[in-house]
Protein backbone atom coordinates (compact mmCIF):
# COMPACT_ATOMS: atom_id res chain seq x y z
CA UNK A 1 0.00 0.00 0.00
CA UNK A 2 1.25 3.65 -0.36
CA UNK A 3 -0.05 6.65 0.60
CA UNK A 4 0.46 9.72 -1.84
CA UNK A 5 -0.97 13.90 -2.42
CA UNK A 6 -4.39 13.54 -4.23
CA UNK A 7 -4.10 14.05 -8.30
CA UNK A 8 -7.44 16.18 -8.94
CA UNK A 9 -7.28 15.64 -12.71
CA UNK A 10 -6.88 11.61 -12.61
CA UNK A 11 -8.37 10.97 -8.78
CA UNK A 12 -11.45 12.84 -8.88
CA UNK A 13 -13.85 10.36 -10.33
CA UNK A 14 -12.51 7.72 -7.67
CA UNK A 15 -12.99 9.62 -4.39
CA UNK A 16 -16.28 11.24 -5.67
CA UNK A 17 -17.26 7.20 -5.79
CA UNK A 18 -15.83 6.44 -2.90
CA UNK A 19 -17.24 9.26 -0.53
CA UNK A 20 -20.61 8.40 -1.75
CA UNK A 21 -24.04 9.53 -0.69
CA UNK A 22 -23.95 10.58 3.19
CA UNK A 23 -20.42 9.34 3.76
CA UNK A 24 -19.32 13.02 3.89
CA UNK A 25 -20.35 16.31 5.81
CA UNK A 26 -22.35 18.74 3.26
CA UNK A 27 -18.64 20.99 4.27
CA UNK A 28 -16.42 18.00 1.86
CA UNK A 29 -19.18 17.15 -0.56
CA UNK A 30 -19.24 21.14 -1.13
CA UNK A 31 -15.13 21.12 -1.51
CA UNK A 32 -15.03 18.00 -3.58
CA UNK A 33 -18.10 19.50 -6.40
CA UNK A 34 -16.04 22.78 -6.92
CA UNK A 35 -12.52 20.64 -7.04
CA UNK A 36 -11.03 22.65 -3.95
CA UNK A 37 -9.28 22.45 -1.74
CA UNK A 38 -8.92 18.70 -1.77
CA UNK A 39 -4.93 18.73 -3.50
CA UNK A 40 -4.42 19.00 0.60
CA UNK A 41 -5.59 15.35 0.84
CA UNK A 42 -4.27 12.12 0.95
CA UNK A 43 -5.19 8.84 -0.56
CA UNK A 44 -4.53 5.06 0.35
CA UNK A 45 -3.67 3.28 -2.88
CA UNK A 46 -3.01 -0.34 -3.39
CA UNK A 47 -0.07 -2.12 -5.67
CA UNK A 48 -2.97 -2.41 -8.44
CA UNK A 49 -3.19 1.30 -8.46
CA UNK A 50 -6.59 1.08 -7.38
CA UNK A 51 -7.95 3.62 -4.43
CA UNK A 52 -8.49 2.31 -1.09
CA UNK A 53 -9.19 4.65 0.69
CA UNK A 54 -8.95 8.61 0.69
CA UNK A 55 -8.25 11.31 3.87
CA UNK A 56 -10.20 14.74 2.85
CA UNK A 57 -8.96 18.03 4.02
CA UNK A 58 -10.57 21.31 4.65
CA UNK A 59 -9.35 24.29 6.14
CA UNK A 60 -11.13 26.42 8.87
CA UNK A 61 -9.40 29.37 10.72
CA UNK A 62 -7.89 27.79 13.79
CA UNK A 63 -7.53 24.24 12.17
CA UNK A 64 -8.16 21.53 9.27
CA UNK A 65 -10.49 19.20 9.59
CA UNK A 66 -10.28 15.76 7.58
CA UNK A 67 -12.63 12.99 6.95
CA UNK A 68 -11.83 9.60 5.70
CA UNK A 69 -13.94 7.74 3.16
CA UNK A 70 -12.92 4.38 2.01
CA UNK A 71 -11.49 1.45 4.18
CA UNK A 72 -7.78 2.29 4.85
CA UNK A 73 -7.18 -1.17 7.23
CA UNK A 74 -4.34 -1.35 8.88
CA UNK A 75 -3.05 1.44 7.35
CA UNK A 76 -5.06 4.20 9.33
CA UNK A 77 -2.07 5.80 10.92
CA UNK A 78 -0.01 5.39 7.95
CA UNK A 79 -3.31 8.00 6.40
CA UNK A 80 -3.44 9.71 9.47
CA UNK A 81 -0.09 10.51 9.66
CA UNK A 82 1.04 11.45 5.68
CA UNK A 83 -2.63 14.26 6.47
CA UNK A 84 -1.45 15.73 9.45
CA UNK A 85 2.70 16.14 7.94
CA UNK A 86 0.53 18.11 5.30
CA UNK A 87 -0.98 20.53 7.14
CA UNK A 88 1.76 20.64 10.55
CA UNK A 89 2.25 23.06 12.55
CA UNK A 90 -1.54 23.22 12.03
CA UNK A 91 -3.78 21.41 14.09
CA UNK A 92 -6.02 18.45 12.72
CA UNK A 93 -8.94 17.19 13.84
CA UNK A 94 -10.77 14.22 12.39
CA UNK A 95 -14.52 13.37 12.23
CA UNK A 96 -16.25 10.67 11.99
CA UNK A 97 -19.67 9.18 13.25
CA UNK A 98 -18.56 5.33 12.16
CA UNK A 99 -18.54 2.82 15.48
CA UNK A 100 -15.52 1.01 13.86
CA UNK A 101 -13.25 3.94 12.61
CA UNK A 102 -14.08 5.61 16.26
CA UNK A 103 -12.74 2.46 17.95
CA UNK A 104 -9.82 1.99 15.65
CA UNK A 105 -9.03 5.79 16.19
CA UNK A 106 -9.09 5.31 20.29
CA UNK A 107 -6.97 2.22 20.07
CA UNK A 108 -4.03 4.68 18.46
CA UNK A 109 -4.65 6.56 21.13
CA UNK A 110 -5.91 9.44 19.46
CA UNK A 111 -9.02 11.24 22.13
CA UNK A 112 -12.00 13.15 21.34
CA UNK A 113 -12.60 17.54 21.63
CA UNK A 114 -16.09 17.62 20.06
CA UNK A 115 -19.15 15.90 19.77
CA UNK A 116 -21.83 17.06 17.37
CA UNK A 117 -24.81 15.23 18.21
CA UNK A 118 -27.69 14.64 14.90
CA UNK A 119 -31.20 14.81 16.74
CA UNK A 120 -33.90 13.74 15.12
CA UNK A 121 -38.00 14.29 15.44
CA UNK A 122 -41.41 12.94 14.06
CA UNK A 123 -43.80 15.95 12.40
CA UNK A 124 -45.67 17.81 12.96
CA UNK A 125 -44.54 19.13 16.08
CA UNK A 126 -47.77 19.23 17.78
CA UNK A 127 -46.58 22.42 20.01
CA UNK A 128 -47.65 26.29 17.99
CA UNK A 129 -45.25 28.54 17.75
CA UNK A 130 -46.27 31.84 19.88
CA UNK A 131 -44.55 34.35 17.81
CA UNK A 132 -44.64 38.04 19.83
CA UNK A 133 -46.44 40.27 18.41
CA UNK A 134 -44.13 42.52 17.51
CA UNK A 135 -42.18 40.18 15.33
CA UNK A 136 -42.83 39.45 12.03
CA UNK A 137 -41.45 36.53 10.40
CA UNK A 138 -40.84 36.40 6.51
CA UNK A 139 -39.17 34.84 3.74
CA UNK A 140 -35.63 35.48 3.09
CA UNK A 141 -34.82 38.75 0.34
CA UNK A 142 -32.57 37.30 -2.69
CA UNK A 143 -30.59 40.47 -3.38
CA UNK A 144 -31.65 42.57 -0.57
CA UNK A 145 -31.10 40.28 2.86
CA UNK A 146 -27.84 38.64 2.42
CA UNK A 147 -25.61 41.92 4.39
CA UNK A 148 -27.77 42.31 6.83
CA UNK A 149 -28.21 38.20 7.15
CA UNK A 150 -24.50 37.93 7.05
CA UNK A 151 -23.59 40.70 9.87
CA UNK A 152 -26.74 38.71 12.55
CA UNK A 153 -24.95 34.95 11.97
CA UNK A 154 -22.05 36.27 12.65
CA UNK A 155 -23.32 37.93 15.84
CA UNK A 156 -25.20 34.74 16.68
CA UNK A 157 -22.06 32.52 16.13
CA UNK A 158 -19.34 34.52 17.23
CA UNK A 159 -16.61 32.12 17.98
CA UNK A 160 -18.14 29.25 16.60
CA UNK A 161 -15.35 27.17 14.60
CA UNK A 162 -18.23 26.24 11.16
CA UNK A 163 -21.21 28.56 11.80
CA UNK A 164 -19.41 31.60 12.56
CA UNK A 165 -17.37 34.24 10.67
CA UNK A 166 -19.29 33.91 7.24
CA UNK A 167 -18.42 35.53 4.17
CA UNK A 168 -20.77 36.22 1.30
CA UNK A 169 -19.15 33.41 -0.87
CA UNK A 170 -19.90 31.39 1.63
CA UNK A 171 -24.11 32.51 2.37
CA UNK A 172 -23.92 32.14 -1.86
CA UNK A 173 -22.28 28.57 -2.19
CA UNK A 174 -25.03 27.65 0.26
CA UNK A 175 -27.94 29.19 -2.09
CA UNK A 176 -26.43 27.71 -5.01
CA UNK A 177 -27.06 24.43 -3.64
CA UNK A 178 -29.69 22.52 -5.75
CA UNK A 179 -31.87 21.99 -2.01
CA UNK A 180 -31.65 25.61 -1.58
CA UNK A 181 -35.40 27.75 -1.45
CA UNK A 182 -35.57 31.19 -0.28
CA UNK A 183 -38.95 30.59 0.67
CA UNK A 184 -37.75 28.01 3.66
CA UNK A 185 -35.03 30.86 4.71
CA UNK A 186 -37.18 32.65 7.60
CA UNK A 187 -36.33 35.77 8.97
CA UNK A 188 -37.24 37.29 12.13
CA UNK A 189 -37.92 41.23 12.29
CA UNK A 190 -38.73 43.38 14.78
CA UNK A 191 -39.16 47.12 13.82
CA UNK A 192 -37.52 47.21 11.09
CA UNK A 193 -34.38 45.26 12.36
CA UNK A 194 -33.43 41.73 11.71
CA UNK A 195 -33.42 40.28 15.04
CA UNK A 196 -33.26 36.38 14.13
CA UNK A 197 -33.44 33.41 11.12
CA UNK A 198 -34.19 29.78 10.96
CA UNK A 199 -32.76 28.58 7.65
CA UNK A 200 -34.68 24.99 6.78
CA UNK A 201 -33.50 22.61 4.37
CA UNK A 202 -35.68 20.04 2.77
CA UNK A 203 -33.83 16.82 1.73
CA UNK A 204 -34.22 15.61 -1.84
CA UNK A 205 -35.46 12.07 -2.04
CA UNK A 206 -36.25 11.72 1.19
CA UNK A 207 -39.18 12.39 3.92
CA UNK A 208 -36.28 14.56 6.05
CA UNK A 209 -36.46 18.06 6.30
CA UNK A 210 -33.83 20.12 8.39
CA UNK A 211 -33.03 23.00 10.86
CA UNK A 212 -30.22 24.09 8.84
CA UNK A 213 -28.82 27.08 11.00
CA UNK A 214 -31.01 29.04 13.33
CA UNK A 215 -29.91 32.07 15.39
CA UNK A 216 -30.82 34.96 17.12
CA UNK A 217 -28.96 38.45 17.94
CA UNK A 218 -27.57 38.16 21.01
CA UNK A 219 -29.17 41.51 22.09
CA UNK A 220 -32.59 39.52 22.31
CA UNK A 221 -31.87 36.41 23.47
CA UNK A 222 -33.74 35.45 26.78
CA UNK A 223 -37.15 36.11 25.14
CA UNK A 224 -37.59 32.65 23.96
CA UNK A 225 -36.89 33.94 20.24
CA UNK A 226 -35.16 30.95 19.14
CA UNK A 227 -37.80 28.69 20.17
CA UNK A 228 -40.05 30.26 18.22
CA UNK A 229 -38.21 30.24 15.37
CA UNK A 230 -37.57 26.51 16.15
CA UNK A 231 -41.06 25.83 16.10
CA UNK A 232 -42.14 27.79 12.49
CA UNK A 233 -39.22 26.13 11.07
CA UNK A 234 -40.68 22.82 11.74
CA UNK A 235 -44.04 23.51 11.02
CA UNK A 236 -42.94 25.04 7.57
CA UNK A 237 -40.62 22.05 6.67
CA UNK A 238 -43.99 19.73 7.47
CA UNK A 239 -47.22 22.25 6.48
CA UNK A 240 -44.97 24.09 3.16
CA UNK A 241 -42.33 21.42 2.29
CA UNK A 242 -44.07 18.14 3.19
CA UNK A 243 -41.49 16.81 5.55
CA UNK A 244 -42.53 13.82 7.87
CA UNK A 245 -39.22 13.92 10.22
CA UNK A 246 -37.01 17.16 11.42
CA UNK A 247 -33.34 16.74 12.01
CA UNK A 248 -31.20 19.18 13.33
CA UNK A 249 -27.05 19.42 14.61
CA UNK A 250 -25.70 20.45 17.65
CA UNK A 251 -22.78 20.27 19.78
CA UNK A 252 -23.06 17.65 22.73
CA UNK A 253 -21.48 20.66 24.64
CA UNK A 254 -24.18 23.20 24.14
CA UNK A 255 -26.33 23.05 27.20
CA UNK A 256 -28.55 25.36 26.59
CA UNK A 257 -29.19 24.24 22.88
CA UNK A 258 -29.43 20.45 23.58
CA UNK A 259 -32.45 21.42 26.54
CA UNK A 260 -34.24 23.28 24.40
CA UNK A 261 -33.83 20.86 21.64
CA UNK A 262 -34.85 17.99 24.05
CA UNK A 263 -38.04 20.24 25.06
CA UNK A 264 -39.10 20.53 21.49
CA UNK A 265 -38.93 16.90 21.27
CA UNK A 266 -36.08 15.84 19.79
CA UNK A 267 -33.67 12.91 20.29
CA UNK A 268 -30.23 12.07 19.38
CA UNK A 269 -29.81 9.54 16.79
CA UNK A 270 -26.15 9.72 15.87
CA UNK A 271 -22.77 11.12 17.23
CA UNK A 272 -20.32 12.85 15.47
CA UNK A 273 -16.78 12.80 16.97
CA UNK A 274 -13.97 15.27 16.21
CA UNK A 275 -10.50 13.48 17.23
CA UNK A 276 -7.50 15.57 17.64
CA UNK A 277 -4.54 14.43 15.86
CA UNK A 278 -1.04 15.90 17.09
């Protein structure tokens, strides 16, 4: 087996095979469609020349973060290892929400900094949103929302390694997505100020519909805003978009979050575990 630099022109094909449907985060299906920035990653390839496995890279601001799609064996650390060379002094921190790659991953000894828990719930919700009534919630402006949109999240998400510090090329990759409706992007405003969103996201083929990102400035929070929004997200991805089950992410570590998430009903159906790799 050797491990060697991806080759976008003759490897591309191969890893968009082998990563699949659902194998990666929406983050490395994004990179791998627009042929960036995955020259940072590594693949596992056997003496046929076939692909084993591959080791995707992205970069965030602090950090990479890799996933692995693929069956690298017994040569995991040999992956592990020719990724993190690539990207030292950097940290890197793998993810994964496989049972077997988690256990292989602990018995190198590498530990766990995040868990991002998927939580899952049947629709409708049952519960009515109780909007206030000096909030008005409508549909998000193409053209005329995406500043102002821009300038909340990153109030909402300050600090937040994925959600937070957005650019516009990032809001716009987002809307480019083929799932993407401006009518499921809900906006909160309160005299004539944006004061929240809850961006929904219906999955194609299937009965899932999702709480994409939802947020709320921090100068309102404590008035049970982002419940609210919660709850007209789900009733729109059920009543408007014909979902029959809400998912939604989280991190295990966000109390607050993971209550009110619990309170609305949901469960958690599936862990996904960032290991640090130094």
């Amino acid at each position: 087996m050797t491990v060697r630099p991806i080759e976008i022109a003759t490897d591309l094909p191969v890893i968009r095979a082998l990563a699949g449907v659902g194998k990666l985060s929406e983050r490395k299906v994004m990179d791998l469609a627009r042929n960036r920035p995955i020259g940072d990653g590594v693949v596992l390839e056997a003496e046929t020349g076939a692909i084993r496995a591959y080791l995707h890279l992205h970069e965030h601001a602090s950090h990479w973060a890799a996933e692995i799609a693929g069956d690298p064996g017994d040569q995991l650390a040999a992956l592990i290892e020719a990724a993190a060379s690539r990207v030292a002094p950097d940290p890197l921190h793998l993810w994964t929400s496989d049972d077997a790659l988690t256990a292989a991953l602990e018995s190198l000894g590498y530990h766990t900094d995040r868990e991002l828990h998927q939580m899952r719930r049947a629709l409708p919700p049952g519960r009515l949103p109780d909007v206030p009534s000096t909030v008005t919630i409508k549909a998000f402006r193409i053209g005329l929302d995406e500043t102002m949109w821009l300038a909340l999240n990153n109030r909402a998400f300050a600090g937040h390694p994925e959600n937070g510090n957005w650019c516009l090329g990032d809001l716009m990759e987002r809307m480019d997505q083929p799932w993407f409706d401006a009518k499921g992007f809900l906006i909160a405003w309160e005299g004539g100020r944006m004061i929240g969103s809850c961006w929904t996201k219906r999955h194609p083929g299937t009965d899932h519909g999702e709480i994409y990102v939802v947020g709320v400035d921090p100068t309102v929070r404590g008035r049970g805003i982002g419940t609210q929004l919660t709850l007209v997200g789900l009733w729109d991805l059920h009543e408007q978009q014909g979902a029959e089950t809400a998912l939604l992410y989280v991190d295990a570590s966000n109390d607050p979050a993971m209550t009110l998430y619990r309170e609305l009903g949901f469960s958690a159906s599936m862990t996904n575990r960032s290991f640090v790799i130094s």
